[in-house]
Protein backbone atom coordinates (compact mmCIF):
# COMPACT_ATOMS: atom_id res chain seq x y z
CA UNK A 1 15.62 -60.46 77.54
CA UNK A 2 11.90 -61.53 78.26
CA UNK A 3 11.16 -64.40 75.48
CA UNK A 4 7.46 -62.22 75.21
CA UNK A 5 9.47 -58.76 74.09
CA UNK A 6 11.72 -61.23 71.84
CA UNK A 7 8.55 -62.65 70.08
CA UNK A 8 7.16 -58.67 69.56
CA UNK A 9 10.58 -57.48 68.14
CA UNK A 10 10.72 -60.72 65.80
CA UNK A 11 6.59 -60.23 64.68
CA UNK A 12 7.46 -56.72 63.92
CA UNK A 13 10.53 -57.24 61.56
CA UNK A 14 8.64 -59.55 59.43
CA UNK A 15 5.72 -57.19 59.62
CA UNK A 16 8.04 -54.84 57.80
CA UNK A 17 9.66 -57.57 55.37
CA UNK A 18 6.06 -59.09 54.13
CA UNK A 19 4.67 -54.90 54.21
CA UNK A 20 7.70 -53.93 51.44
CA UNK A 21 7.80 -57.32 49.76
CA UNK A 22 3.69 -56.34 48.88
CA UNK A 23 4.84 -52.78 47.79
CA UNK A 24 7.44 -54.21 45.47
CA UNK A 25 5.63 -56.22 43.78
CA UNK A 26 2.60 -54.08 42.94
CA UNK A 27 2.48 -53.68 38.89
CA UNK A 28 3.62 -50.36 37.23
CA UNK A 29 1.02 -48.90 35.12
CA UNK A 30 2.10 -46.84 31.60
CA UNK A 31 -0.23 -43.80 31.82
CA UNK A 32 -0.50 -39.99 30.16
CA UNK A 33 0.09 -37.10 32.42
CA UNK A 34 -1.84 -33.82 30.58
CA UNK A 35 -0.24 -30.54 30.85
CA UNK A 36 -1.84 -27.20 30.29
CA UNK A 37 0.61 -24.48 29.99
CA UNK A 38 3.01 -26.85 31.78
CA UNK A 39 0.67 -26.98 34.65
CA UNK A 40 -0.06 -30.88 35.64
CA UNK A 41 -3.92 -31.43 35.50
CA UNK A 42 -3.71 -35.07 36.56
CA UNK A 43 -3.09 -38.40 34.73
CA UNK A 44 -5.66 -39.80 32.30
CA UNK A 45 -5.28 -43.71 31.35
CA UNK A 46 -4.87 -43.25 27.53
CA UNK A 47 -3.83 -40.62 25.29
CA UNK A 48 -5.61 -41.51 22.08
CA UNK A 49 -8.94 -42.04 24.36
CA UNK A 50 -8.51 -38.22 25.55
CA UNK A 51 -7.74 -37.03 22.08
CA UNK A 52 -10.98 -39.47 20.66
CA UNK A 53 -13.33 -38.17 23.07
CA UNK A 54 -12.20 -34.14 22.65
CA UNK A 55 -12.82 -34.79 18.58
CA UNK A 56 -16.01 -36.95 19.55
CA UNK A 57 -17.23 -33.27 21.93
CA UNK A 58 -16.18 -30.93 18.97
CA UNK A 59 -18.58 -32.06 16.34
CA UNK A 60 -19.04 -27.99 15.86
CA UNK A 61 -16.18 -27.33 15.27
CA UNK A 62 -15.71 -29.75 12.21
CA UNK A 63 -19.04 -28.85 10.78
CA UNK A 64 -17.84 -25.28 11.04
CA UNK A 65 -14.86 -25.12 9.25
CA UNK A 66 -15.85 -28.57 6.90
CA UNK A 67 -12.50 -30.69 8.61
CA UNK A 68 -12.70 -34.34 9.65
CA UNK A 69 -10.50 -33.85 13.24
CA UNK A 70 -10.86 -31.84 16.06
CA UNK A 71 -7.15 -31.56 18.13
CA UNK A 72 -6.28 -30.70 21.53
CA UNK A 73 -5.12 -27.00 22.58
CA UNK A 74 -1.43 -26.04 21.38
CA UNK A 75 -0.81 -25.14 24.78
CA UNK A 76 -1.70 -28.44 25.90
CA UNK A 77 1.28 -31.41 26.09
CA UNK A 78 0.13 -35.43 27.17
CA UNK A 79 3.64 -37.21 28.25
CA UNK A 80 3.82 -40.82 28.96
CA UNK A 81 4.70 -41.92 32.40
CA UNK A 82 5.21 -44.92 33.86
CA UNK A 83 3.84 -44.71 37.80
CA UNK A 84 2.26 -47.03 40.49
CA UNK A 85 -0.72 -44.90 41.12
CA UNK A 86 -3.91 -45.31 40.75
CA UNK A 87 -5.44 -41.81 41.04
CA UNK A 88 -6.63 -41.50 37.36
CA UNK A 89 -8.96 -38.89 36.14
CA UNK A 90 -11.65 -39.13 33.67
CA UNK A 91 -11.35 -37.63 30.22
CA UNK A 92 -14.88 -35.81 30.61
CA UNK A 93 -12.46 -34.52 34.00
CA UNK A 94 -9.88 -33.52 31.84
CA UNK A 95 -12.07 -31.99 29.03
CA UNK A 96 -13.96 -30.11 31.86
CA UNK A 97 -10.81 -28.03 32.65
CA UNK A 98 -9.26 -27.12 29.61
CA UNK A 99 -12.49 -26.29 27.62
CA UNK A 100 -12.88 -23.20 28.46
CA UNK A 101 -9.55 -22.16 28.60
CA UNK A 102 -7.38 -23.05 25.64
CA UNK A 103 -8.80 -23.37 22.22
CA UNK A 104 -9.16 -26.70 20.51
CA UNK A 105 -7.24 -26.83 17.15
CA UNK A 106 -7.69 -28.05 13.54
CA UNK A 107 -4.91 -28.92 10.86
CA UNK A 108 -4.57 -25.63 8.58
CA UNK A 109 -2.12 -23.47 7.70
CA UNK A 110 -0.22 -20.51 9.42
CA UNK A 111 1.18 -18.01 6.71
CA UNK A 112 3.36 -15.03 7.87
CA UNK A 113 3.93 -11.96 5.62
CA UNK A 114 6.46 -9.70 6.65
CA UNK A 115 5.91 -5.94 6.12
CA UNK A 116 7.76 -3.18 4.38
CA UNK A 117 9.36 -0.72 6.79
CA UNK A 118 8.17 2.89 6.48
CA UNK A 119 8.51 6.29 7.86
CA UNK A 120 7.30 8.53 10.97
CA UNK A 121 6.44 11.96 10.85
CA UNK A 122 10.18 12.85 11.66
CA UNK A 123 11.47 10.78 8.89
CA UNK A 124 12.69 7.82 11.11
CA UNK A 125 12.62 4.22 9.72
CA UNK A 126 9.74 2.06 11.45
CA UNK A 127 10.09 -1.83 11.27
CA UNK A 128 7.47 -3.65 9.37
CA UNK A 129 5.32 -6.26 11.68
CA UNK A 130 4.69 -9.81 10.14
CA UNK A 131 0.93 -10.36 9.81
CA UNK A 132 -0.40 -13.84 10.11
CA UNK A 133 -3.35 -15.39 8.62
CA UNK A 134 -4.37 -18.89 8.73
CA UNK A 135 -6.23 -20.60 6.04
CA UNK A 136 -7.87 -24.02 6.25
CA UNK A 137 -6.71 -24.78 2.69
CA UNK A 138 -3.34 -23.72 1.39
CA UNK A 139 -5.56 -22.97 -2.46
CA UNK A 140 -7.08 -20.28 -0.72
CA UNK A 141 -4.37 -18.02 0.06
CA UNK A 142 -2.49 -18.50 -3.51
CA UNK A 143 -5.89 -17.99 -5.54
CA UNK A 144 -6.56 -14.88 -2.87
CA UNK A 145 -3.51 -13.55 -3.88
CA UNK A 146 -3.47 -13.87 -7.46
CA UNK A 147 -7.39 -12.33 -7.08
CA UNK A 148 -5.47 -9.47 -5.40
CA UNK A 149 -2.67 -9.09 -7.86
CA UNK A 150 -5.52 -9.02 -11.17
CA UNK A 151 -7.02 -6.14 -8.14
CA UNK A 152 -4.19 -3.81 -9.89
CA UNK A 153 -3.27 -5.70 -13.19
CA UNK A 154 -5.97 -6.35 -15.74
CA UNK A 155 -6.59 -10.17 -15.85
CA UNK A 156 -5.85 -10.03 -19.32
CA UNK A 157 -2.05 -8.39 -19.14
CA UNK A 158 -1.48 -10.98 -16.03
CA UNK A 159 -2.98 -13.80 -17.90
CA UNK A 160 -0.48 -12.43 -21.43
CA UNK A 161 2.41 -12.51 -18.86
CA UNK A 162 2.00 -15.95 -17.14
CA UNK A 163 2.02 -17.73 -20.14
CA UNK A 164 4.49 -15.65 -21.73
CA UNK A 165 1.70 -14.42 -24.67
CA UNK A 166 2.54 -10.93 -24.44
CA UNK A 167 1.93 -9.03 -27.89
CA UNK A 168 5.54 -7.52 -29.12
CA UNK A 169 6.11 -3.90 -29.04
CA UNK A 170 6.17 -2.53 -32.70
CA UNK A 171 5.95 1.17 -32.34
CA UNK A 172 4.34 2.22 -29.37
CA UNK A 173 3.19 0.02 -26.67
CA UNK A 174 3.75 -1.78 -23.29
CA UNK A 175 5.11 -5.10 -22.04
CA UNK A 176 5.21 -6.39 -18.44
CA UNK A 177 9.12 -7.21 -17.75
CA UNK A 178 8.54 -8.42 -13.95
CA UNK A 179 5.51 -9.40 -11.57
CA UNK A 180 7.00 -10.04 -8.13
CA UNK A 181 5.56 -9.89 -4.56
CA UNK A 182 7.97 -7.61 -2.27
CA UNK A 183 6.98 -8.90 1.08
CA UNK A 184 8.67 -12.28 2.52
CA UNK A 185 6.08 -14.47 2.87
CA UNK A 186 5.88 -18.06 4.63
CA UNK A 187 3.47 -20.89 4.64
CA UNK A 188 3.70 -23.99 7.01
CA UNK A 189 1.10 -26.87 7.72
CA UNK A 190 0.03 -26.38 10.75
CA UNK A 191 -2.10 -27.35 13.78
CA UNK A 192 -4.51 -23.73 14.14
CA UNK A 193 -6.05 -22.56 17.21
CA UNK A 194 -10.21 -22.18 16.25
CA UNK A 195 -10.37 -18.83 18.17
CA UNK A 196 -8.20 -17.12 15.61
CA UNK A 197 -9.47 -15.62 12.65
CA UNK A 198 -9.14 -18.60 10.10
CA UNK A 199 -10.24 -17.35 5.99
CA UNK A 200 -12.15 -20.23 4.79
CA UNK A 201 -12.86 -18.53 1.20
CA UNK A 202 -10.86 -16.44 -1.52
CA UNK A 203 -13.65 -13.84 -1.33
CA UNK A 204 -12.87 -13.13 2.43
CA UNK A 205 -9.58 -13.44 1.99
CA UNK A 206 -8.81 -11.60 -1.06
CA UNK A 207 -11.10 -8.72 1.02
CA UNK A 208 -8.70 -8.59 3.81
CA UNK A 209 -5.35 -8.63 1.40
CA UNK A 210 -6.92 -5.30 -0.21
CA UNK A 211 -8.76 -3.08 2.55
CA UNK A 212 -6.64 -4.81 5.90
CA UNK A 213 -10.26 -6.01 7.18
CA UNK A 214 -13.51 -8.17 6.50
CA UNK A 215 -15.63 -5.67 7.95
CA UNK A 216 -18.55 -4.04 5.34
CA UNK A 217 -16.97 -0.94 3.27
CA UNK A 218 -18.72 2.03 3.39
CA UNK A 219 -21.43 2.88 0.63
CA UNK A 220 -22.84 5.47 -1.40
CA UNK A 221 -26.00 6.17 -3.30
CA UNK A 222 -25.53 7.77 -6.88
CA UNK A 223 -27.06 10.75 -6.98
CA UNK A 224 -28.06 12.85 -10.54
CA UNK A 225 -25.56 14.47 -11.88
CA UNK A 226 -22.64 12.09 -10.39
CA UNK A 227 -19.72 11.41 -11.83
CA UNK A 228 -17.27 8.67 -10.74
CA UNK A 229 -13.89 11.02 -10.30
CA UNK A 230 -16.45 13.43 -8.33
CA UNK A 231 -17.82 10.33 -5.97
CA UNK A 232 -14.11 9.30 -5.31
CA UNK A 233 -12.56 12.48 -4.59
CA UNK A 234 -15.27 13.86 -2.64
CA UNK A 235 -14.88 10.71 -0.17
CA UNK A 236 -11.32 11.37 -0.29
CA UNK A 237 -10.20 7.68 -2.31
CA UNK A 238 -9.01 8.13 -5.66
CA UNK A 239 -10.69 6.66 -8.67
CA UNK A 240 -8.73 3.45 -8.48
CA UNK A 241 -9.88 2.63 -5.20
CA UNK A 242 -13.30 3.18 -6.32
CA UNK A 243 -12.64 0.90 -9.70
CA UNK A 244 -11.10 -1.64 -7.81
CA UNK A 245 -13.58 -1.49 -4.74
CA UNK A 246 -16.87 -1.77 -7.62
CA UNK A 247 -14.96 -4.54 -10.12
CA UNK A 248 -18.34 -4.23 -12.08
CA UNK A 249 -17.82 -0.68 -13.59
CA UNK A 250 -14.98 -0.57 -16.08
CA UNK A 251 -13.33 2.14 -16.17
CA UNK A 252 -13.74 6.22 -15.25
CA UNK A 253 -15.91 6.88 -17.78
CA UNK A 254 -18.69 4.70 -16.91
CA UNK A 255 -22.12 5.31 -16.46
CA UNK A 256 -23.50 5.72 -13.16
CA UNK A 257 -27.23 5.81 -12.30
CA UNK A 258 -29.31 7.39 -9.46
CA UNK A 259 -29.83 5.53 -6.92
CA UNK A 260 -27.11 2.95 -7.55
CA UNK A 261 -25.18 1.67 -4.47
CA UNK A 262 -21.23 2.10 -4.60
CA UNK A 263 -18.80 1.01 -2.63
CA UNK A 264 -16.29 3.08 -0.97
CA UNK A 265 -13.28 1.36 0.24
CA UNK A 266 -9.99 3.11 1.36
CA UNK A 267 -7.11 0.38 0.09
CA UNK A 268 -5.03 -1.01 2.77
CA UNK A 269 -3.16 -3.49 1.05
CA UNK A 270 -1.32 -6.20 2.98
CA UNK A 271 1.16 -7.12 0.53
CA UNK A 272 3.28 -5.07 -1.91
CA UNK A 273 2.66 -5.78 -5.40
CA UNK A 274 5.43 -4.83 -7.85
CA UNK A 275 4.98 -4.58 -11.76
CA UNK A 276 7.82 -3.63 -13.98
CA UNK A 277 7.13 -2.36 -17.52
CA UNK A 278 8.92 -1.33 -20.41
CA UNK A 279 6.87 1.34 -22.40
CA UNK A 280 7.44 3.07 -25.27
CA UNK A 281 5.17 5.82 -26.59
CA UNK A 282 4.76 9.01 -27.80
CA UNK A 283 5.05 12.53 -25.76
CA UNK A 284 4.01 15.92 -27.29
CA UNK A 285 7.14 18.08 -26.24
CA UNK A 286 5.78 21.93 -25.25
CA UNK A 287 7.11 24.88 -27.82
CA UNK A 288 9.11 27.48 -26.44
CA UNK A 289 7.61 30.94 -26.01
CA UNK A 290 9.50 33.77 -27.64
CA UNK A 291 8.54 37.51 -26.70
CA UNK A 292 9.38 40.54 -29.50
CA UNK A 293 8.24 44.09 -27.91
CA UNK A 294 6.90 46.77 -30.37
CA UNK A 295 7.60 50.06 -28.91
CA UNK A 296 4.59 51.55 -31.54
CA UNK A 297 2.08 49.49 -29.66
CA UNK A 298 0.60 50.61 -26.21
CA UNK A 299 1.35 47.70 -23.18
CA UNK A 300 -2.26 46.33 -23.69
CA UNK A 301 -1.53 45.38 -26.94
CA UNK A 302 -0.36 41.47 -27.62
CA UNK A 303 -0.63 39.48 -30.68
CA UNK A 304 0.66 36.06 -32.02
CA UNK A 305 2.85 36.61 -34.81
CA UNK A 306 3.65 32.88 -35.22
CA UNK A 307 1.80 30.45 -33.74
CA UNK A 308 3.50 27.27 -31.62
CA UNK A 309 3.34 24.15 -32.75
CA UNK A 310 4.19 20.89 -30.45
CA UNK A 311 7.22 18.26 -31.12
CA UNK A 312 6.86 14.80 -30.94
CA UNK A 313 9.44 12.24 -29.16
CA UNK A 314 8.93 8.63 -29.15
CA UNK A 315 10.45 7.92 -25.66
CA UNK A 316 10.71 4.19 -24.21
CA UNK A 317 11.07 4.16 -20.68
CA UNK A 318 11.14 1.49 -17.46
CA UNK A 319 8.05 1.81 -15.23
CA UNK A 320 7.75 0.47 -11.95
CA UNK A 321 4.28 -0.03 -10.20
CA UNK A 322 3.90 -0.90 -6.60
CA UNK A 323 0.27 -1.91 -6.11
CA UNK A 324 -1.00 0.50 -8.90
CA UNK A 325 1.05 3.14 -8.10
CA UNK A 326 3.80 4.41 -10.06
CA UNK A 327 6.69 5.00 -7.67
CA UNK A 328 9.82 4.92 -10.36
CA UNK A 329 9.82 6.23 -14.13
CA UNK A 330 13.03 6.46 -16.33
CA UNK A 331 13.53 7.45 -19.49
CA UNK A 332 16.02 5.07 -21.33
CA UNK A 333 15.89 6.42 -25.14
CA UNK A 334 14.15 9.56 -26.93
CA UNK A 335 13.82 9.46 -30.83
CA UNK A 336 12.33 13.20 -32.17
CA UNK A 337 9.51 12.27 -34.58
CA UNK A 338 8.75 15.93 -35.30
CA UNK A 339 10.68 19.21 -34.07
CA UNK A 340 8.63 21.53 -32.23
CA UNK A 341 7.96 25.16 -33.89
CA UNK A 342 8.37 28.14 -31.64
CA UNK A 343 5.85 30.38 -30.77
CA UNK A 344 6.51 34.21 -31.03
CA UNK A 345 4.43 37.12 -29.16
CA UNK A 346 4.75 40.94 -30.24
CA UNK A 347 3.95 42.98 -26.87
CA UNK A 348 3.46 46.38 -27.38
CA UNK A 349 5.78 48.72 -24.66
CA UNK A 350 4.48 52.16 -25.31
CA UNK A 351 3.03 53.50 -22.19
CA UNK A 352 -0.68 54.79 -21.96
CA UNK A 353 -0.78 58.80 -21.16
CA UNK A 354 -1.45 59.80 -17.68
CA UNK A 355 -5.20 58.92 -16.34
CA UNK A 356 -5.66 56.88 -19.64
CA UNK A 357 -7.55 53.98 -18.43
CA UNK A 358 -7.79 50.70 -21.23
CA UNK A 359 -10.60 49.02 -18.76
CA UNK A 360 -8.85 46.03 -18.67
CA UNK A 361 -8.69 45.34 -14.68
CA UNK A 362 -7.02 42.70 -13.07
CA UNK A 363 -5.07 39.94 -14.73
CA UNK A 364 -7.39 36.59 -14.34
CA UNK A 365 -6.03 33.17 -14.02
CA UNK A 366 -7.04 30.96 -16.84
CA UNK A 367 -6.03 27.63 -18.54
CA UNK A 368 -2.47 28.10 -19.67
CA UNK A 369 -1.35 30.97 -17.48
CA UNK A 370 1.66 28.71 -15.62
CA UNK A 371 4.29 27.62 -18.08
CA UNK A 372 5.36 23.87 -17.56
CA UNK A 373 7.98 23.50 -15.15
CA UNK A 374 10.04 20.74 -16.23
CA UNK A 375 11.64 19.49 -19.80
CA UNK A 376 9.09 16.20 -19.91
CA UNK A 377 5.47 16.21 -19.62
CA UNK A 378 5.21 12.57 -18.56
CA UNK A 379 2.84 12.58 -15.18
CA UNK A 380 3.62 9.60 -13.15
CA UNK A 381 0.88 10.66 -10.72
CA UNK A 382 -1.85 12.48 -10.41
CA UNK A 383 -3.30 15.53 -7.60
CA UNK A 384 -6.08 13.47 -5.84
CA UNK A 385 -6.89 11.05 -2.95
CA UNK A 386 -5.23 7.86 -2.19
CA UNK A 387 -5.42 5.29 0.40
CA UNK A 388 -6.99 7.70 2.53
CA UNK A 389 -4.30 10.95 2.00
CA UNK A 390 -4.53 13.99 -0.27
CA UNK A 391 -1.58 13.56 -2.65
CA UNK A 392 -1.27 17.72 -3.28
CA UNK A 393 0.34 18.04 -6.51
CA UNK A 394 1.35 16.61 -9.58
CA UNK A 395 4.43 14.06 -9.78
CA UNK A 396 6.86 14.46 -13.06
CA UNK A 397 9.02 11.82 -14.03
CA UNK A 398 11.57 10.82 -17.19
CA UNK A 399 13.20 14.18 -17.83
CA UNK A 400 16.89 12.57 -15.56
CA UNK A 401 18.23 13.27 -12.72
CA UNK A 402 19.49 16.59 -12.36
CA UNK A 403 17.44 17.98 -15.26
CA UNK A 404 16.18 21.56 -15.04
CA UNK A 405 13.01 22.75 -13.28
CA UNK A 406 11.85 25.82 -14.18
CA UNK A 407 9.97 28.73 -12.37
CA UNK A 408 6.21 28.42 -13.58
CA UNK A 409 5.21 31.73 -13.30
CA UNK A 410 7.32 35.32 -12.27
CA UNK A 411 7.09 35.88 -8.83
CA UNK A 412 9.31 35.67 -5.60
CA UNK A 413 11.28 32.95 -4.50
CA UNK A 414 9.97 32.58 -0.34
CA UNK A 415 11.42 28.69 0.76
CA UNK A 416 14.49 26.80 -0.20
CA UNK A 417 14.48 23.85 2.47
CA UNK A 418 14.79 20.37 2.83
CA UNK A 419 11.46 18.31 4.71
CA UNK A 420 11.26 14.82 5.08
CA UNK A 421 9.02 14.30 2.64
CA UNK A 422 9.59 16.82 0.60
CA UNK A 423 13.42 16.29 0.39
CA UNK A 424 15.32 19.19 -1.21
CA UNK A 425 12.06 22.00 -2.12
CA UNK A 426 11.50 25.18 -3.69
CA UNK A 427 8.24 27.32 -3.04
CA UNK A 428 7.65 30.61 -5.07
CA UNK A 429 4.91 33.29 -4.47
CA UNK A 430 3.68 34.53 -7.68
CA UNK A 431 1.93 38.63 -8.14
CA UNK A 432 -1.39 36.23 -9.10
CA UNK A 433 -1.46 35.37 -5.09
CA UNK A 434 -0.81 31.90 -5.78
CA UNK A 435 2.46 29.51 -4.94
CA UNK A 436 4.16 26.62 -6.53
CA UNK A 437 6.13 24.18 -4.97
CA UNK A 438 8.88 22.52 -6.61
CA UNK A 439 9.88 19.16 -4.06
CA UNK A 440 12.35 16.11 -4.47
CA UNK A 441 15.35 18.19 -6.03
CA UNK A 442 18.65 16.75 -6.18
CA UNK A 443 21.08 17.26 -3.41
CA UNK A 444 23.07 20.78 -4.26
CA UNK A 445 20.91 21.56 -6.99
CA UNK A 446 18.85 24.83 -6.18
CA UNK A 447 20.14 27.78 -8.20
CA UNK A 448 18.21 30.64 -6.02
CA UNK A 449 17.70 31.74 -2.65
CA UNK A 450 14.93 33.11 -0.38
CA UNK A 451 14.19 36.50 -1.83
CA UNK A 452 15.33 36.55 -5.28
CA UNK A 453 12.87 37.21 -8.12
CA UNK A 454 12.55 35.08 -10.54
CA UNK A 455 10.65 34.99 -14.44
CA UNK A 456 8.82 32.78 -15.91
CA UNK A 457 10.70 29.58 -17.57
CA UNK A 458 14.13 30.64 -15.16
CA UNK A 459 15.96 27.45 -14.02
CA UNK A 460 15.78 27.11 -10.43
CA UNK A 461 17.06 23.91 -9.62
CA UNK A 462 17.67 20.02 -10.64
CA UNK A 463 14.78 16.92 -10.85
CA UNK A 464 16.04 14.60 -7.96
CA UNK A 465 14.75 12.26 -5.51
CA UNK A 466 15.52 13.42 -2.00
CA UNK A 467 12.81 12.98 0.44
CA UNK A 468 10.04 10.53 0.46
CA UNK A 469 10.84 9.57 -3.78
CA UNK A 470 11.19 5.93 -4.76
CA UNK A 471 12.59 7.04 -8.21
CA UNK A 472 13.75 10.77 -9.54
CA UNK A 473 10.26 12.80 -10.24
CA UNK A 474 9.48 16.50 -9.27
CA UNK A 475 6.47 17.08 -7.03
CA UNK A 476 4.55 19.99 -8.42
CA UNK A 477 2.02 21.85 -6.56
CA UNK A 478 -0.15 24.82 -6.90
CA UNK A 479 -1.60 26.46 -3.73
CA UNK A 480 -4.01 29.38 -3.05
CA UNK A 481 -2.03 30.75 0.34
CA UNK A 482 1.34 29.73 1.48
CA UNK A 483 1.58 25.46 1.58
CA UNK A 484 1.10 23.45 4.79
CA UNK A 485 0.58 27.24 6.42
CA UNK A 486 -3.45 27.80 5.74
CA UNK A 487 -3.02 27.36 2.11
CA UNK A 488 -5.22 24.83 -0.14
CA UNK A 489 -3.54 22.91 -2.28
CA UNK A 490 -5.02 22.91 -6.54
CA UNK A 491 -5.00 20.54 -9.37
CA UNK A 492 -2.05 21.81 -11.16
CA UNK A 493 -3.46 20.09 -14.71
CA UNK A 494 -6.59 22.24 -14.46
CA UNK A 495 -4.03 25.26 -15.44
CA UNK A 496 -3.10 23.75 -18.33
């Protein structure tokens, strides 16, 4: 072989050997890789220079929600590596790209409340979502909460009940057995993204626990003549929405003056507030009605021969409240203070001669006409507006389950159904033109069919809770016009 090729090959060897012995020996540097959504936007030469410089760029941030450090995006991971290049980017490089595309984040906390399931339309269970909120300090959500809770128990009973001062029940009275929150409810320190809504006050945040928003309630000016039950139901809230939405007025009977602006906020409460009471008080029980006919008198003729006088029961019963609302009453004891006297009506029968007219016309509906349809007169809940629906009748609790309802009125007997609200239900079409409906009935317990006529005071079925009923009530209603079918629904109370 030519000694000239021999000297190339040789040259070109060590060429190689000194070329990989300079590679080798080149120093490895430790750097930060930064990944944004576990994309790779480069390396950066230190990770506590990066996270400096995006707290040094965030100065509004801090001022804004009053917090001494500004972190990088949750979406955003820095991971050591150890690597021999050299092609570092800035952090201003860095900073550039993720800006505007993940949000920078503060320490907080994240606090998830899981709802209560309900029901469609069709009666089918719907899970609950978990709404999270993030608060800056943890004090915020507990005082916003007990702020919400005093929203539907008087700060004075919740104050008597925390520290266990609660006055003892002597002959009538109430005491709170149980305050509990239903709702599962988590709170973790956390790192919080600053484009999420984060509550930075109890007054914000006790706003959203009761109406489900921030956002300005609608108002109303007082006009003469207004009352506060008139204001409420004509805005379709009910009047403890409106107490609870305008803290400064006391109570229903307050004074309201023209020109004063109210609030009027429908309650969309995100957690479930349960109170538990034991109550005893007293109950007028209704007299019986007993009718003696006088065959000497003509039919036009009626006259009270003794007049009724009302019982009295002492009755202790366990309440239970879910934000306000009384969704469970039971009767536990009954002690009769006073018997109630019977009240007895001579009716004439003798019929007028033929073409005889008396003048009297047609029979008018007053105060008293219906007869009460149940053996207790404790109402659990009144006909009115709340949280935004019509609640059409009149819910009565703590006679038992199974205990007789009675007819309110002769007349014809048009539905016996079940609805999935309604549960097991009982309309009757009286000769006045108006209906009752008789709703939540026991299972098995309705004692008449479509088409039989039925008197006044005649049992026609058992108190239950079938339906939509969180404890065993009847659901009373008075309609002019058949219900849900182009009838409006009354307030049964104003016929008594």
């Amino acid at each position: 072989m030519n000694k000239k090729v021999i000297m190339m090959i040789m040259l070109g060897i060590a060429f190689i050997f000194s070329t990989g012995f300079t590679e080798i020996t080149k120093t490895p540097k430790t750097v930060y890789r930064v990944y944004l959504k576990g994309k790779s936007l480069g390396l950066i030469e230190s990770k506590e220079s990066f996270e400096n410089y995006i707290d040094k760029k965030q100065a509004e941030i801090k001022k804004k929600y009053n917090v001494n450090k500004v972190y990088v995006p949750t979406d955003l991971d820095i991971v050591k590596e150890i690597t021999f290049e050299d092609n570092l980017k800035s952090n201003k490089d860095i900073y550039d790209e993720i800006k505007d595309i993940s949000p920078f984040t503060i320490n907080g906390y994240t606090i998830k409340i899981k709802g209560i399931d309900s029901k469609d339309s069709e009666g089918k269970t719907i899970k609950a979502k978990t709404n999270t909120l993030y608060v800056t300090d943890k004090k915020v959500f507990t005082t916003s909460v007990e702020k919400t809770v005093q929203s539907f128990i008087s700060p004075e009973d919740f104050n008597n009940y925390a520290n266990d001062t609660q006055k003892e029940i002597k002959d009538t009275g109430t005491i709170i057995d149980n305050i509990y929150i239903r709702n599962k409810i988590t709170i973790k320190k956390d790192k919080i993204p600053v484009d999420k809504t984060i509550y930075q006050t109890e007054e914000n945040l006790s706003k959203y626990l009761l109406f489900g928003t921030v956002e300005p309630q609608a108002t109303y000016t007082i006009k003469d003549g207004d009352t506060i039950s008139d204001v409420a139901f004509n805005n379709k809230i009910s009047v403890e929405e409106f107490l609870i939405a305008n803290p400064e007025l006391q109570d229903e009977n307050s004074l309201l003056s023209p020109g004063q602006v109210v609030t009027l906020g429908i309650l969309k409460p995100q957690i479930s507030i349960v109170e538990e009471d034991h109550v005893v008080k007293d109950e007028e029980q209704n007299y019986a009605t007993k009718t003696e006919e006088d065959p000497n008198q003509y039919t036009s003729y009626s006259e009270v021969k003794q007049a009724g006088i009302k019982g009295l029961n002492r009755v202790t019963q366990k309440v239970q409240k879910v934000n306000g609302e009384t969704v469970s009453l039971v009767s536990i004891s009954q002690e009769v203070l006073k018997e109630p006297v019977e009240e007895i009506v001579v009716k004439g029968t003798k019929q007028p001669v033929s073409g005889w007219s008396g003048g009297y016309g047609d029979l008018i509906v007053t105060k008293g006409m219906f007869g009460w349809p149940a053996t207790c007169s404790t109402v659990s809940s009144g006909f009115g507006w709340r949280w935004g629906t019509l609640h059409d009748g009149t819910d009565i609790a703590g006679c038992g389950y199974g205990s007789n309802i009675f007819a309110a009125e002769s007349g014809e007997v048009v539905t016996v159904s079940y609805k999935y609200d309604n549960g097991q239900y009982i309309t009757i079409r009286h000769d006045n033109g108006y209906y009752t409906m008789y709703a939540h009935l026991c299972s098995g317990c309705t004692y008449v069919k479509v088409g039989d006529r039925v008197q006044r005071g005649q049992a026609i079925g058992g108190m239950g809770q079938t339906g939509f009923a969180t404890g065993v009530h009847l659901h009373y209603a008075i309609w002019t016009g058949p219900p849900y079918a182009g009838g409006t629904a009354l307030n049964a109370m104003n016929f008594y």
